[in-house]
Protein backbone atom coordinates (compact mmCIF):
# COMPACT_ATOMS: atom_id res chain seq x y z
CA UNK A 1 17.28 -20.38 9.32
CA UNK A 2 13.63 -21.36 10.93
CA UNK A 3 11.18 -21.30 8.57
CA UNK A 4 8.34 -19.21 8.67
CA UNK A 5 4.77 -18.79 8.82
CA UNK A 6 4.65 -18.03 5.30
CA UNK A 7 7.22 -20.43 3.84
CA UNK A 8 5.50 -22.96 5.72
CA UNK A 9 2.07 -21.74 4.37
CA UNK A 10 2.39 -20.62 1.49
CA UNK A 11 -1.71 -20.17 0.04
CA UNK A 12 -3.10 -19.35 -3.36
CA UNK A 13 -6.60 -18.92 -3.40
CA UNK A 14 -9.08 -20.27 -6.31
CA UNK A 15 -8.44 -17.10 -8.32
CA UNK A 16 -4.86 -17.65 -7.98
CA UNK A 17 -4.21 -14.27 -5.52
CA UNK A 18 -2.05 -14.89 -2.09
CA UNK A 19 -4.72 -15.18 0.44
CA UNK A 20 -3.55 -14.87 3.77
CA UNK A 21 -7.03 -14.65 5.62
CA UNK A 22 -6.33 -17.77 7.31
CA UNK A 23 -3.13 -16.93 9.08
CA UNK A 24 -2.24 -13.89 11.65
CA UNK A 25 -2.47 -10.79 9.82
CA UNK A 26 1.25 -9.72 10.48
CA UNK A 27 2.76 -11.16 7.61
CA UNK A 28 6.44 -9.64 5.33
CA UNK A 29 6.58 -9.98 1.91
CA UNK A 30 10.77 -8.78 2.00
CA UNK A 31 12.87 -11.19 0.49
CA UNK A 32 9.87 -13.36 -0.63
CA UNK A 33 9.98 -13.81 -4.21
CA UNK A 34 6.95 -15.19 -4.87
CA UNK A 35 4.91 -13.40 -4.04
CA UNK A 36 6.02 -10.49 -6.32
CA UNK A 37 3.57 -9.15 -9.22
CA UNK A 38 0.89 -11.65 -7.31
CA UNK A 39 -2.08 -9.75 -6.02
CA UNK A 40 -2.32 -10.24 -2.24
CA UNK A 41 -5.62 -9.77 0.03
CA UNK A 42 -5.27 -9.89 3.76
CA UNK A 43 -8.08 -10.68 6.17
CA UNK A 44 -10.91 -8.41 7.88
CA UNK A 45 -9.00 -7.86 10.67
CA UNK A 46 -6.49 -5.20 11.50
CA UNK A 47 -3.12 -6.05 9.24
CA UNK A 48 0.20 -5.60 9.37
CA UNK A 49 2.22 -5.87 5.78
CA UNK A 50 5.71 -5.02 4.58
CA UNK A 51 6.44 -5.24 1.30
CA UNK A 52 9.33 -6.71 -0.68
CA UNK A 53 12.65 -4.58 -1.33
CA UNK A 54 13.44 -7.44 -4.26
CA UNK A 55 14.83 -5.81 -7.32
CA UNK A 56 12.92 -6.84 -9.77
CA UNK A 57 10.45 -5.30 -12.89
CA UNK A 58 6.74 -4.51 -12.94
CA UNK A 59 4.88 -5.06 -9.94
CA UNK A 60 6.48 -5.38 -6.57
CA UNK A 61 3.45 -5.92 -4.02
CA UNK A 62 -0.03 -5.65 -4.84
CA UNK A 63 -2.11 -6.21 -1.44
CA UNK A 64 -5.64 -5.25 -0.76
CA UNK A 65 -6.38 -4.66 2.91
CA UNK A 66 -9.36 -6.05 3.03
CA UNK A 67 -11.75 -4.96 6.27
CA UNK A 68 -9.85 -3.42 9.14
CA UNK A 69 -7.58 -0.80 10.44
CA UNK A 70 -4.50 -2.02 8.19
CA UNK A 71 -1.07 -0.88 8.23
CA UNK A 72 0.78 -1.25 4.80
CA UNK A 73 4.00 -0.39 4.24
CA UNK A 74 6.00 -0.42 0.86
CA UNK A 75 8.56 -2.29 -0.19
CA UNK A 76 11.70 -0.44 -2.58
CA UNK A 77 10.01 -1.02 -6.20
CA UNK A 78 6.47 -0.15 -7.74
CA UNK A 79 3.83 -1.19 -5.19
CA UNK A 80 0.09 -1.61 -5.72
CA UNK A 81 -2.00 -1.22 -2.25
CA UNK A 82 -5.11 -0.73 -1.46
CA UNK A 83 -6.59 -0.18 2.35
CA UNK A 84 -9.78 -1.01 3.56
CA UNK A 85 -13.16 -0.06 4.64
CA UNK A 86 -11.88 1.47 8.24
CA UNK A 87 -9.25 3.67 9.06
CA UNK A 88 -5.56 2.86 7.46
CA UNK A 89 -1.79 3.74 7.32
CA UNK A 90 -0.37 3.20 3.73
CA UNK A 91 3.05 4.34 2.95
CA UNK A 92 5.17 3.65 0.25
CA UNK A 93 8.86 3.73 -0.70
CA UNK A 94 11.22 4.54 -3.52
CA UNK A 95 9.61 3.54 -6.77
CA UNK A 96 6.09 4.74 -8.74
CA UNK A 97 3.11 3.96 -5.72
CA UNK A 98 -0.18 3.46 -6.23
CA UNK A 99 -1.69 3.80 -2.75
CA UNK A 100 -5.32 3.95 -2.41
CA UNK A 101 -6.77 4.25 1.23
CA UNK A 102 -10.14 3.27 0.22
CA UNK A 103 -12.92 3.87 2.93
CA UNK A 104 -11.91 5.48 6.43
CA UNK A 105 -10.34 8.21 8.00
CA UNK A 106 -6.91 7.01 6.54
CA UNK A 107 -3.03 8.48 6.57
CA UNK A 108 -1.66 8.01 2.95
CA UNK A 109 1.97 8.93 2.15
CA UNK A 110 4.09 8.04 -1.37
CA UNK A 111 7.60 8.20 -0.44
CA UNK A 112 10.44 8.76 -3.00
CA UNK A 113 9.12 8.57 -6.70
CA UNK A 114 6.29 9.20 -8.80
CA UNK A 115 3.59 7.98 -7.25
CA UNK A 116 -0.45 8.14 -7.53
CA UNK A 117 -1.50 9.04 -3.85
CA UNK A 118 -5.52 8.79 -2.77
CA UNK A 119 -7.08 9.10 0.13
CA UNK A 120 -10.53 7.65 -1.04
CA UNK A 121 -13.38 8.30 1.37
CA UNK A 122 -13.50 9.78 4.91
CA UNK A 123 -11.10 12.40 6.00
CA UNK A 124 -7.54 11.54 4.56
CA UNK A 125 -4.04 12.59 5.52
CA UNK A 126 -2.61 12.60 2.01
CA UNK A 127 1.07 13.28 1.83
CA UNK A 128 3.09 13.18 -1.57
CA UNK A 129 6.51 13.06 -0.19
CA UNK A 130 9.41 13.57 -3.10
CA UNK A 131 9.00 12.75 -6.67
CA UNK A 132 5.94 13.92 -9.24
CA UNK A 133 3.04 12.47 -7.52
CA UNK A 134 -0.60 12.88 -8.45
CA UNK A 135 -2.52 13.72 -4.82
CA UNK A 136 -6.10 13.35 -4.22
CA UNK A 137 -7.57 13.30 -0.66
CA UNK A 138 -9.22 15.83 2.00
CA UNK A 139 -5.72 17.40 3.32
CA UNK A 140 -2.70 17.17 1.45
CA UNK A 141 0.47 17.52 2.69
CA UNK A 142 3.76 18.52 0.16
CA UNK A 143 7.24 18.97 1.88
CA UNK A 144 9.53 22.18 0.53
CA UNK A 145 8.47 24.64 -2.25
CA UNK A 146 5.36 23.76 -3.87
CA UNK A 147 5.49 23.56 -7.45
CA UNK A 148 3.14 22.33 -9.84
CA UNK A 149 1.94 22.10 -13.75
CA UNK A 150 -1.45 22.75 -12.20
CA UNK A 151 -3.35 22.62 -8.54
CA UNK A 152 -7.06 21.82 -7.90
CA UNK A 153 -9.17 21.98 -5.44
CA UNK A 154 -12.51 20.14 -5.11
CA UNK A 155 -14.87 19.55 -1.85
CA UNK A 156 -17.54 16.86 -1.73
């Protein structure tokens, strides 16, 4: 099996967080270990992560975007990501999501599970997919009947 980027540079910053701003911003975190529960920030440029589909507890991926049209993309546990400051693609999988688009005109979804969904600034494409997710963004998108405890609206 050829080694890859990653295994072959594996980098902690000084605050002890994966920092992959050195390296091409295409980078998968699926059958890594290591990197699970460890927070994660990508470059400024335009990334490209997958997460880990590793069974284990707590955490799964925790990844901050950083600057840059970033496409994030959740691994089968509990993942943690944040986008950036421009426009961004965050989805997760199965497991409780937190997915945060931050700044930008970004496309949010939660996948299976009960996730926390936000758009953040900008005008969001929020979708909660299956599961009891909380939903926050500036159009929000729920697949079959729509059912809820309660449902409110706010504009900026």
């Amino acid at each position: 099996m050829a080694a890859s980027p990653i295994q072959n540079q594996q980098i902690l910053g000084p605050d002890g967080r994966w920092d992959f701003s050195n390296l091409a911003d295409t980078v998968s975190l699926k059958n890594f270990p290591d990197s699970l529960g460890q927070p994660t920030r990508m470059n400024g440029g335009d990334d490209q992560v997958t997460g880990s589909s590793i069974p284990i507890p707590g955490w799964f991926n925790d990844v901050n975007g950083n600057l840059g049209n970033d496409f994030l993309v959740g691994g089968t546990g509990r993942d943690k990501y944040l986008g950036g400051n421009e426009n961004d693609f965050l989805a997760g999988d199965a497991g409780a999501d937190w997915l945060n688009g931050n700044v930008g005109n970004d496309n949010v979804s939660g996948g299976a599970g009960n996730d926390i969904v936000r758009g953040g600034a900008g005008n969001d494409f929020v979708f909660g997919e299956a599961g009891d997710d909380i939903v926050t963004g500036d159009l929000v998108c729920r697949p079959g009947d729509l059912r809820a405890k309660s449902l409110e609206l706010l504009q900026d």
